[in-house]
Protein backbone atom coordinates (compact mmCIF):
# COMPACT_ATOMS: atom_id res chain seq x y z
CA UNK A 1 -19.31 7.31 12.65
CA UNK A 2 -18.70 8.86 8.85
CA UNK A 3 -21.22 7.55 6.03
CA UNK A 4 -21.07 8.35 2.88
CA UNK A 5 -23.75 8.22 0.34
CA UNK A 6 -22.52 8.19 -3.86
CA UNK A 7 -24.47 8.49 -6.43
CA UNK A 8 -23.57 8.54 -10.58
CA UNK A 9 -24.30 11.18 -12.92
CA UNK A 10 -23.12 9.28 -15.75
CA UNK A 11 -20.49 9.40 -18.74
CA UNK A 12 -17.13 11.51 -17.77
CA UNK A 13 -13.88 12.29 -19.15
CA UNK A 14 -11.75 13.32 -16.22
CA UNK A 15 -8.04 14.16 -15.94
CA UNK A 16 -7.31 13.19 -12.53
CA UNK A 17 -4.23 15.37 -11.74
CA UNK A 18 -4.51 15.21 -8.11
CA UNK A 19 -4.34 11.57 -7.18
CA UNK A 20 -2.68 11.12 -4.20
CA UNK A 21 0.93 10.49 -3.58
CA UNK A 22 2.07 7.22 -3.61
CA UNK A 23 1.93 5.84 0.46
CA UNK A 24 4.31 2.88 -0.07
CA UNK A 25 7.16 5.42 -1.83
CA UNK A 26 6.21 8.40 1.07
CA UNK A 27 6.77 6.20 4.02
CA UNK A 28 10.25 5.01 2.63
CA UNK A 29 11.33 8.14 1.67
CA UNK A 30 10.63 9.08 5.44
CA UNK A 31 12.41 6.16 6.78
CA UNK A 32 15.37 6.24 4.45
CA UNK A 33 15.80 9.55 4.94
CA UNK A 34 17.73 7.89 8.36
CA UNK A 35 20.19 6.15 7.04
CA UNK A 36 22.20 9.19 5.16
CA UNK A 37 23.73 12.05 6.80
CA UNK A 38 22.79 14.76 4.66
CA UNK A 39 19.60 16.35 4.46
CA UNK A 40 17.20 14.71 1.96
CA UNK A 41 14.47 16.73 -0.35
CA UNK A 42 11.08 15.01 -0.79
CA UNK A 43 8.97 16.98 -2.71
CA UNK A 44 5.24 15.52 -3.18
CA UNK A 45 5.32 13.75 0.23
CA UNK A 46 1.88 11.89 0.81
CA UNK A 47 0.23 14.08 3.39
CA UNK A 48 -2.40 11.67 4.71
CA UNK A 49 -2.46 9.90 8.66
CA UNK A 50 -0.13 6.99 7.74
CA UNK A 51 2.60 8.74 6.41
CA UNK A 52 2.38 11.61 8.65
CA UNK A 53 2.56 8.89 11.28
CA UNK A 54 5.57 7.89 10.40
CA UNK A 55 6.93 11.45 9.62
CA UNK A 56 6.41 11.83 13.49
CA UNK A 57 8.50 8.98 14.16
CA UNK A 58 11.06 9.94 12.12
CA UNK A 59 10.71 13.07 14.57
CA UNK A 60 11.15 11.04 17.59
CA UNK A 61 14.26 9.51 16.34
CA UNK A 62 15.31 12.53 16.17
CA UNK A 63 15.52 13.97 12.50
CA UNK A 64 14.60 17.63 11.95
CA UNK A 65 11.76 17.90 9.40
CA UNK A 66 10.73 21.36 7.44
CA UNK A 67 8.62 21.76 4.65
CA UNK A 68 9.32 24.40 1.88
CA UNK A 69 6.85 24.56 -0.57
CA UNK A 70 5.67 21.40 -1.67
CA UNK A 71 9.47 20.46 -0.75
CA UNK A 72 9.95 18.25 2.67
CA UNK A 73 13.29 18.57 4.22
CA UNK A 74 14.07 15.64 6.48
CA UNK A 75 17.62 16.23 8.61
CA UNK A 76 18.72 13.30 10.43
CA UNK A 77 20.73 13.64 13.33
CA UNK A 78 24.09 12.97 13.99
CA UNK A 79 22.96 9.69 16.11
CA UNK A 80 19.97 8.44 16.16
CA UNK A 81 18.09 8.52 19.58
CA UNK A 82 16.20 6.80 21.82
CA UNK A 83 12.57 8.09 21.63
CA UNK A 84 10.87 9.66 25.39
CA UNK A 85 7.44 7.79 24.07
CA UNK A 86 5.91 5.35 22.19
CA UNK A 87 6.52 5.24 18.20
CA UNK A 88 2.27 5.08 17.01
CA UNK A 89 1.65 3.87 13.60
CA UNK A 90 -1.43 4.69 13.61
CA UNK A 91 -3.13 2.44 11.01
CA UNK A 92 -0.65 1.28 8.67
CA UNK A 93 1.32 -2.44 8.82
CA UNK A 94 3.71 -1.14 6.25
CA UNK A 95 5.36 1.30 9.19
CA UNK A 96 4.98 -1.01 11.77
CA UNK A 97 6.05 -3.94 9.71
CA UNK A 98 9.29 -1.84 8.34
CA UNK A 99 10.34 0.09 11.38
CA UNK A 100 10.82 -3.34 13.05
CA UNK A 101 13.34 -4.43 10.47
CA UNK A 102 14.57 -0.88 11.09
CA UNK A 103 15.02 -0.97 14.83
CA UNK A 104 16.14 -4.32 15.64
CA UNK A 105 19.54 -3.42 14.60
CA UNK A 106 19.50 0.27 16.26
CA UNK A 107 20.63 0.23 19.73
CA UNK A 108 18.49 1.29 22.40
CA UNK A 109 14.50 0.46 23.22
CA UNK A 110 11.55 1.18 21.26
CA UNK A 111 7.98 0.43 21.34
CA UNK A 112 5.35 0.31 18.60
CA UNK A 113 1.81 0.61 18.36
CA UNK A 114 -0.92 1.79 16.42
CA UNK A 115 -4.72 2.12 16.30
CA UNK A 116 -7.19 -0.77 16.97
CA UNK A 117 -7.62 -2.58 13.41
CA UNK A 118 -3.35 -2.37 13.23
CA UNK A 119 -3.22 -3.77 16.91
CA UNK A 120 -5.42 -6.75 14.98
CA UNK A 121 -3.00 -7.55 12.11
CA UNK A 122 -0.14 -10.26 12.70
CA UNK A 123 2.75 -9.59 12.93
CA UNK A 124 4.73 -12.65 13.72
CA UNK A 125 5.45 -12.99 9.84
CA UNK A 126 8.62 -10.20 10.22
CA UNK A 127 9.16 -10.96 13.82
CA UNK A 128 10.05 -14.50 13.93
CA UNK A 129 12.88 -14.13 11.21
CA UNK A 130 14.38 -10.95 12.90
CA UNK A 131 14.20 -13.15 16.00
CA UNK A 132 16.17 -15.60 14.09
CA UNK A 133 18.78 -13.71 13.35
CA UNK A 134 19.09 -11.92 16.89
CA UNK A 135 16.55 -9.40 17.00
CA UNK A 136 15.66 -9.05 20.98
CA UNK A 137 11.53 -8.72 20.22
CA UNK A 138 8.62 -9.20 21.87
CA UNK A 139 4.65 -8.04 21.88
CA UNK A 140 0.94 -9.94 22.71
CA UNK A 141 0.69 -13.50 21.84
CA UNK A 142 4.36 -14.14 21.84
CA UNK A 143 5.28 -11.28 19.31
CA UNK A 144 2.45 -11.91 16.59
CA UNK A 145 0.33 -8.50 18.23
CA UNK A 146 1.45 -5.42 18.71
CA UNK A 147 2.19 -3.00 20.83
CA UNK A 148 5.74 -4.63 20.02
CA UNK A 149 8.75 -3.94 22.15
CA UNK A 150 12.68 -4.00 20.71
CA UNK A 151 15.90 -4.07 22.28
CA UNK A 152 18.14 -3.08 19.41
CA UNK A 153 21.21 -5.71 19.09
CA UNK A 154 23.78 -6.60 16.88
CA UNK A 155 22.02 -9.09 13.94
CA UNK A 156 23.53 -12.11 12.07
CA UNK A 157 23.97 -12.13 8.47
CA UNK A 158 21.27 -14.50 7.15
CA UNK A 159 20.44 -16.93 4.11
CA UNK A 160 16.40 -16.35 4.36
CA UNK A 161 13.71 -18.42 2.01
CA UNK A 162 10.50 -16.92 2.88
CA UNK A 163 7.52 -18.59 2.57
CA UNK A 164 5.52 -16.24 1.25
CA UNK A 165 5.62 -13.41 -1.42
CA UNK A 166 5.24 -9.86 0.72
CA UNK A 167 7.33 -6.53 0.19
CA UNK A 168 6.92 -5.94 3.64
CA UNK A 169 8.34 -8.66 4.96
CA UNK A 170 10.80 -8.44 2.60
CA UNK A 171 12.15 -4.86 3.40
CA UNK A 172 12.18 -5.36 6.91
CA UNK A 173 14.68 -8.02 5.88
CA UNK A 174 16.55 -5.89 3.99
CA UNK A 175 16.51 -3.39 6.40
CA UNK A 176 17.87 -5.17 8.76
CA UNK A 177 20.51 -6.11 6.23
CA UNK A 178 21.88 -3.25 5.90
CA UNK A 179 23.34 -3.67 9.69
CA UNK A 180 24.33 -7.42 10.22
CA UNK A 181 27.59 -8.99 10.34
CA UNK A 182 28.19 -9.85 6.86
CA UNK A 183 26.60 -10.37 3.31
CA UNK A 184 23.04 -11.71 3.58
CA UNK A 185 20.15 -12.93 1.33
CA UNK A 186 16.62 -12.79 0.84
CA UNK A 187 14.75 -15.11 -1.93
CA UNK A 188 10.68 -15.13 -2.23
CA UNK A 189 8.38 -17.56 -3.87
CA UNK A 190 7.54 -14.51 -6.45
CA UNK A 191 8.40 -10.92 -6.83
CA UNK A 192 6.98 -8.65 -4.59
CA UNK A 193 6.73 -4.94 -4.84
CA UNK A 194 10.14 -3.90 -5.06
CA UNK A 195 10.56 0.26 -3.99
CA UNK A 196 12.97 -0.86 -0.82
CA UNK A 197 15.53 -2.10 -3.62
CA UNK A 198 15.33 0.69 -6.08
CA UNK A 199 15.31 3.53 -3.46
CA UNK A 200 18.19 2.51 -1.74
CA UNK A 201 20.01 1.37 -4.77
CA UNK A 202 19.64 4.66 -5.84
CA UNK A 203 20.75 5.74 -2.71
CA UNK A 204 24.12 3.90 -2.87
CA UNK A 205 23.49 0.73 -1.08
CA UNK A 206 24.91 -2.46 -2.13
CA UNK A 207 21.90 -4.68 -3.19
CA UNK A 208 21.09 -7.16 -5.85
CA UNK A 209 18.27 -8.02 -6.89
CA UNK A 210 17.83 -11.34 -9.38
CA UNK A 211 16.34 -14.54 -8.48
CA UNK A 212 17.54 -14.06 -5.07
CA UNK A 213 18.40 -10.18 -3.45
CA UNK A 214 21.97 -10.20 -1.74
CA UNK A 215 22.52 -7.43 0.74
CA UNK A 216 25.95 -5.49 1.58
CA UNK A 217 25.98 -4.33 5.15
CA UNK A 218 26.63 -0.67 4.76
CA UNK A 219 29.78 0.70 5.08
CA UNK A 220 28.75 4.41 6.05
CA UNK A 221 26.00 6.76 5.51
CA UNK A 222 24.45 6.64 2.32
CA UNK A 223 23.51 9.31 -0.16
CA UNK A 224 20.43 11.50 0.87
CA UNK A 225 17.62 11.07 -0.94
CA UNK A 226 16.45 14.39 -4.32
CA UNK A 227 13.13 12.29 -4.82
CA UNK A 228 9.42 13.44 -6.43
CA UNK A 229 7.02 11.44 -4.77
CA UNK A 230 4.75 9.91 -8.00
CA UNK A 231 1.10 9.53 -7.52
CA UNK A 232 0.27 6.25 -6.32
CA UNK A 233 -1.65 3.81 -8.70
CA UNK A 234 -3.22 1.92 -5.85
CA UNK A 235 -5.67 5.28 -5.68
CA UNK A 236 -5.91 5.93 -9.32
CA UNK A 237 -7.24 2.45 -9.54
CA UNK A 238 -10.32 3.39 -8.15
CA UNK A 239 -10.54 5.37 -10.92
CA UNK A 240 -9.44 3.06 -13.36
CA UNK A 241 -12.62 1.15 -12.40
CA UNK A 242 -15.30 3.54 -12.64
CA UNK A 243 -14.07 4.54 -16.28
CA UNK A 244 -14.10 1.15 -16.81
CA UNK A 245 -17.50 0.29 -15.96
CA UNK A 246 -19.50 3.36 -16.63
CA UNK A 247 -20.57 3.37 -20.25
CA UNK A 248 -18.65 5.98 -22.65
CA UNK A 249 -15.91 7.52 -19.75
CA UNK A 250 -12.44 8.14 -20.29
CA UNK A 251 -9.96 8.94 -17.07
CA UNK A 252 -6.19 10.35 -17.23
CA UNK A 253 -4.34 9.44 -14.10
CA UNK A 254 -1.27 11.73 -14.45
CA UNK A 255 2.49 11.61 -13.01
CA UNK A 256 1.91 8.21 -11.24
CA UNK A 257 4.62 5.48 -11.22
CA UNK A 258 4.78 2.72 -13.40
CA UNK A 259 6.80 0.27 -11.82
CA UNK A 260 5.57 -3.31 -12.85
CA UNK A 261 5.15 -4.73 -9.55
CA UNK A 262 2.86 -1.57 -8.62
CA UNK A 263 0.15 -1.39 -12.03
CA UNK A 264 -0.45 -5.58 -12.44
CA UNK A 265 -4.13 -4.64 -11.54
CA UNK A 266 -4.36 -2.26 -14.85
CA UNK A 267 -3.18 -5.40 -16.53
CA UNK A 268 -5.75 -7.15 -15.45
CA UNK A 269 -9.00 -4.61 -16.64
CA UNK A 270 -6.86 -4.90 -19.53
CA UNK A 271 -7.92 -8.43 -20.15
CA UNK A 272 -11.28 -7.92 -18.83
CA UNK A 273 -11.87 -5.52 -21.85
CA UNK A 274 -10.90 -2.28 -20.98
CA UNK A 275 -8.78 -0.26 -23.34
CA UNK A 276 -5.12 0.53 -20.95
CA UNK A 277 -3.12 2.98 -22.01
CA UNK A 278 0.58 3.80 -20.18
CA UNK A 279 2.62 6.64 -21.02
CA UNK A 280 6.08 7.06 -19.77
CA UNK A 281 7.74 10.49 -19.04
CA UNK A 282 10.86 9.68 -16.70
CA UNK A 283 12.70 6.72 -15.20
CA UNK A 284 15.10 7.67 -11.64
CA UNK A 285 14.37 6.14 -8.81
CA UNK A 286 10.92 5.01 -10.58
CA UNK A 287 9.37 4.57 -14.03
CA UNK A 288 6.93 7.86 -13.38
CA UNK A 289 4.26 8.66 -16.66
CA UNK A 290 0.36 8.80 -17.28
CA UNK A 291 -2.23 6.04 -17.32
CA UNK A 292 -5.13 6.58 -19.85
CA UNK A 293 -8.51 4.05 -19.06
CA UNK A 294 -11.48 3.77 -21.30
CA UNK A 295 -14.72 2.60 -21.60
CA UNK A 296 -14.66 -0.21 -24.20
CA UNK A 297 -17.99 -1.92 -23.63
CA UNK A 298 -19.48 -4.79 -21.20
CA UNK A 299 -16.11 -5.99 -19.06
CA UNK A 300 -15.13 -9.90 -19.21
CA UNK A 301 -14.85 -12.39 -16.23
CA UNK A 302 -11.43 -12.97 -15.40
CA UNK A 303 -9.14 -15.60 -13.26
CA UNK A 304 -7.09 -14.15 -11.35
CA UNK A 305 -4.09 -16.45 -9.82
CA UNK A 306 -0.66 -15.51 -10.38
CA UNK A 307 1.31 -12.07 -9.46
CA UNK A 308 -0.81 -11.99 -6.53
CA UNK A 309 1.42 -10.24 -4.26
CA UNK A 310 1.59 -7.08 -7.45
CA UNK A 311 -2.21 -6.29 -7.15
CA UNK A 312 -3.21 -7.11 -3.00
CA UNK A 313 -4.09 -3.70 -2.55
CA UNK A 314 -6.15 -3.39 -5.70
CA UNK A 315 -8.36 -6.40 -5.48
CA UNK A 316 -10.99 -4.87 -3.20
CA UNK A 317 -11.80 -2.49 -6.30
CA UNK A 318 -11.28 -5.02 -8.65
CA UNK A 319 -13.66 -6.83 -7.11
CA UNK A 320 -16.29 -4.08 -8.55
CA UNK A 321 -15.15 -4.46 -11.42
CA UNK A 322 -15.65 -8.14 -11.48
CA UNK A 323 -19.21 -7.81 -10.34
CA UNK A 324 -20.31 -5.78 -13.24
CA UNK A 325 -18.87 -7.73 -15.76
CA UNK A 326 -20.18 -10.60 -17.79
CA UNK A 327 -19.28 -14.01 -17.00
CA UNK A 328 -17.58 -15.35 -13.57
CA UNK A 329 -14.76 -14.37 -12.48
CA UNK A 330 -12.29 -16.18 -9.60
CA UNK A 331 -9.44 -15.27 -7.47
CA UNK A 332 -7.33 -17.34 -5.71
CA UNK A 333 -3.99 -17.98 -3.70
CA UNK A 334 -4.63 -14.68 -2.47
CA UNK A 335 -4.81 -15.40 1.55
CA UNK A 336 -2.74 -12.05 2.44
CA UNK A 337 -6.20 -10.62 2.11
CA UNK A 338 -7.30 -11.84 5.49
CA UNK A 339 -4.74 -10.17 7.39
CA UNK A 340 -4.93 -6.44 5.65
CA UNK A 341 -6.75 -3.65 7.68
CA UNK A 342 -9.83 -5.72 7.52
CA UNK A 343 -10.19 -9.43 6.04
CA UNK A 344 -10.65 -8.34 2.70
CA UNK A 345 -12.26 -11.50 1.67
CA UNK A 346 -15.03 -11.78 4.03
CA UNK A 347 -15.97 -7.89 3.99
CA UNK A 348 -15.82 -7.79 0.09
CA UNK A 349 -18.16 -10.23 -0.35
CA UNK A 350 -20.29 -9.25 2.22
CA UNK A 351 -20.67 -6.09 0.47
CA UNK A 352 -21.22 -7.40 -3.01
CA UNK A 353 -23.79 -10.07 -1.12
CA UNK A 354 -25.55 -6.96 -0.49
CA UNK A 355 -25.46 -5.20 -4.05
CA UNK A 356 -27.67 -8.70 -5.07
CA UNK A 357 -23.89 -10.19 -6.61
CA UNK A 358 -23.76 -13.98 -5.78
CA UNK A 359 -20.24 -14.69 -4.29
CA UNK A 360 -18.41 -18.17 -2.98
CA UNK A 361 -15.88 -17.44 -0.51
CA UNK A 362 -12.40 -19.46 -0.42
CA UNK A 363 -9.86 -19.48 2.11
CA UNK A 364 -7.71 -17.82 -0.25
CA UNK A 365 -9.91 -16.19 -2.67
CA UNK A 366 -13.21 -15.77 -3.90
CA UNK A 367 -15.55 -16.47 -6.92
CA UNK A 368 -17.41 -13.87 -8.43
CA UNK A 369 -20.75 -14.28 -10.60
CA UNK A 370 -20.94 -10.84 -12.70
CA UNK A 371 -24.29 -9.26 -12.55
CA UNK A 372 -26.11 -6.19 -11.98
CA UNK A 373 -25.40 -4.23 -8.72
CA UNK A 374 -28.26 -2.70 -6.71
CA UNK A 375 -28.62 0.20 -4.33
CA UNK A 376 -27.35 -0.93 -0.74
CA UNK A 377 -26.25 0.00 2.25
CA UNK A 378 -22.20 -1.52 3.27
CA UNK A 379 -19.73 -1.54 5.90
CA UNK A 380 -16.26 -1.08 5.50
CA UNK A 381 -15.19 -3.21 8.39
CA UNK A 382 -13.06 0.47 8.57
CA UNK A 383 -11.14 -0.48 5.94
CA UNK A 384 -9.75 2.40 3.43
CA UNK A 385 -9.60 0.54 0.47
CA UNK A 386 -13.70 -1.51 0.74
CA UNK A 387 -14.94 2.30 1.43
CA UNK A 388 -13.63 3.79 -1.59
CA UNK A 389 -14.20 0.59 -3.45
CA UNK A 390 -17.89 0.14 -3.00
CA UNK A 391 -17.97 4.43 -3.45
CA UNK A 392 -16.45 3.33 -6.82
CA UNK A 393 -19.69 0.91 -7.39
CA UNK A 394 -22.23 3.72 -6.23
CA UNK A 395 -21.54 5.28 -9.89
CA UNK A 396 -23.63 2.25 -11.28
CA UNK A 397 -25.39 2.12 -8.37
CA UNK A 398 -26.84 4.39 -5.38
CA UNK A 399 -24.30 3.39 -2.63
CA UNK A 400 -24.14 4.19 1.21
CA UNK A 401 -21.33 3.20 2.77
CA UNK A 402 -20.82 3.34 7.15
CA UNK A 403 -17.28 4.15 8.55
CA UNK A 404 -15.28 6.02 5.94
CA UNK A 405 -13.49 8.05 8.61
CA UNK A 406 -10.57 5.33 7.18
CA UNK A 407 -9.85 7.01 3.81
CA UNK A 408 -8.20 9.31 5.06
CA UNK A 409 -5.51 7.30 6.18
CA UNK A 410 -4.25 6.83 2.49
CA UNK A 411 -5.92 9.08 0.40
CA UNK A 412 -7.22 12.31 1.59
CA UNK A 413 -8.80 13.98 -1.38
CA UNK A 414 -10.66 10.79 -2.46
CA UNK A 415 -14.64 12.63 -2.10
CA UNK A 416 -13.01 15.74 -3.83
CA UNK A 417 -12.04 14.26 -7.01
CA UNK A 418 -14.90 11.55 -6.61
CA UNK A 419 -17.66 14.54 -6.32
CA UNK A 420 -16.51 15.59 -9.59
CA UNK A 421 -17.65 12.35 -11.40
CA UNK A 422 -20.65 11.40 -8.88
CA UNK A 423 -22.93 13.24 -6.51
CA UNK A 424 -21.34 12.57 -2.85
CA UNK A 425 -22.90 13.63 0.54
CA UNK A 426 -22.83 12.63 4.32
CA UNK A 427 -25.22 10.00 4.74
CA UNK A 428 -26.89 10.45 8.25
């Protein structure tokens, strides 16, 4: 098992120019890529085990894939084929959760799977409503567990309400949209992270998007994709944090988007205290520019409740930040947190438990009592996001963290650019 020990060397001003590319934009650009007829150009395409994943399924669907430079060229195939094997994706529910929207219009019989913790995570949530509307599915526990077998078949238009906020969910909706009979729609509680509508808007599909999204089936191929992968936010929040928390550090996070359903969690160091700046360069498929955090003394408590579904995958590092900073701080309606890689809720506050923070767990949230965090020792359940969070906290305090092995799933080059603002070795 990989452990990693961090330690802080103090005050830094760091241009982080190498944050990785953003996963949720990568694996759609992959996916997409399917439903043109024309080679598309992805330049900047996240190279880390989720993505390239669900590159190799692309693969197995039969799409030709070359890189040139820094330039991946994905060429689908006149038809789309039947894959010889199982479609693994690996770690990530965002594949998985997608590719079933994806398939369950596509004729023939597919089977996905993916590693351990993904075999875990429930997936009745895009299942049942692609059952409902024809989808010929089925996996352990009557769908909800993968591995998760499909028998493509013609789908229904449908009029869908779902009952919770999730872009996931959501775009394997829309996905499976684009093939049914007719006009459908899609309304959620709140917005959710919206990349499925802008990409293939952009790509010439026929969606809406207001209070409720309205789907066109498509009417032939659509346009391929001429697309710079931005640097994903998600990561450069870890970095957001530890400028935010060590006394007198600055951090650039260049070329990363700035949609508003992707950077809520910058809003919300914002109103603990820490001085945000965003600066936009372009606007295409996505609002693309820099994000400048500082240092700006002792953070606030904050309650978090609203937007939930624009910050999921940032709450394990706010959570750091809330333990440093004065006051209490409380999060709540934020359930989806139990059914990530890990439950987010439980192994968070474990952690902090262990750093000397008092916590009160909620079924859908947490409470937070800011402090000071000591040296400890955590697990990361083998959860990506809880090891680079509490790696975050070992720059206020000495940190060893068991089972990192999972960062690379999303973010590769994390220890690089983190060795450049902390010491960071193999624990053993």
């Amino acid at each position: 098992m990989k452990r990693l020990e961090v330690k802080g060397k103090g005050a830094f001003d760091f241009v982080c120019s190498e944050i990785a590319s953003d996963k949720s934009i990568s694996h759609r650009c992959a996916m997409f890529s399917l439903l043109s007829d024309r080679p598309s150009r992805v330049r900047n395409y996240l190279k880390a085990e989720d993505t390239l994943n669900t590159l190799a399924i692309v693969r197995q669907l039969g799409a030709t894939v070359k890189e040139e430079g820094d330039e991946m060229v994905i060429t689908p195939p006149e038809s789309l084929k039947e894959p010889e094997d199982v479609l693994d994706c690996g770690n990530s529910g965002t594949a998985m959760r997608l590719f079933c929207g994806f398939l369950s219009s596509l004729k023939g019989h597919y089977v996905l799977t993916g590693d351990k913790y993904l075999r875990r995570r429930p997936m009745k949530r895009v299942v049942k409503p692609l059952r409902e509307i024809g989808a010929k599915m089925d996996g352990r526990e009557k769908g909800n567990l993968a591995p998760l077998c499909i028998r493509g078949e013609s789908l229904r238009a449908f009029h869908y309400e779902s009952p919770i906020a999730s872009a996931q969910v959501k775009s394997a909706m829309i996905l499976a949209a684009l093939r049914a009979d007719g006009v459908s729609t899609y309304k959620e509680p709140e917005l959710s992270r919206d990349h499925t509508e802008r990409m293939l808007r952009g790509m010439g599909a026929n969606i809406e998007s207001w209070d409720t999204i309205t789907v066109e089936p498509l009417r032939g191929p659509l346009d391929p994709l001429e697309i710079s992968v931005p640097a994903d936010p998600s990561s450069g929040f870890f970095f957001a944090v530890a400028a935010a928390i060590v006394p007198g550090s600055r951090v650039v996070i260049e070329n990363v988007t700035l949609n508003p359903t992707r950077i809520e969690a910058y809003r919300v160091l914002e109103r603990m205290g820490a001085r945000v700046e965003l600066v936009e360069k372009e606007n295409r498929y996505e609002p693309i520019g820099d994000i400048v955090v500082s240092y700006s003394g002792r953070l606030k408590g904050v309650e978090v409740s609203e937007r939930i579904a624009w910050l999921i995958d940032e709450l394990p590092a706010l959570a750091i930040a809330m333990a440093t900073a004065e006051g209490e701080s409380l999060v709540r309606n934020a359930a989806e947190l139990r059914v990530k890689e890990s439950d987010r809720i439980t192994c968070v506050m474990q952690g902090l438990r262990a750093c000397g923070i008092e916590t009160e767990e909620f079924e859908d949230g947490y409470r937070i009592i800011g402090g000071t965090l000591k040296s400890a020792e955590v697990d990361s359940c083998g959860d990506h996001r809880i090891a680079m969070s509490f790696a975050i906290a070992g720059l206020v305090a000495d940190m060893k963290i068991s089972d990192v092995a999972c960062i690379e799933t999303s973010f590769p080059n994390f220890t690089v650019l983190l060795s450049k603002i902390a010491e960071v070795k193999e624990w053993k």
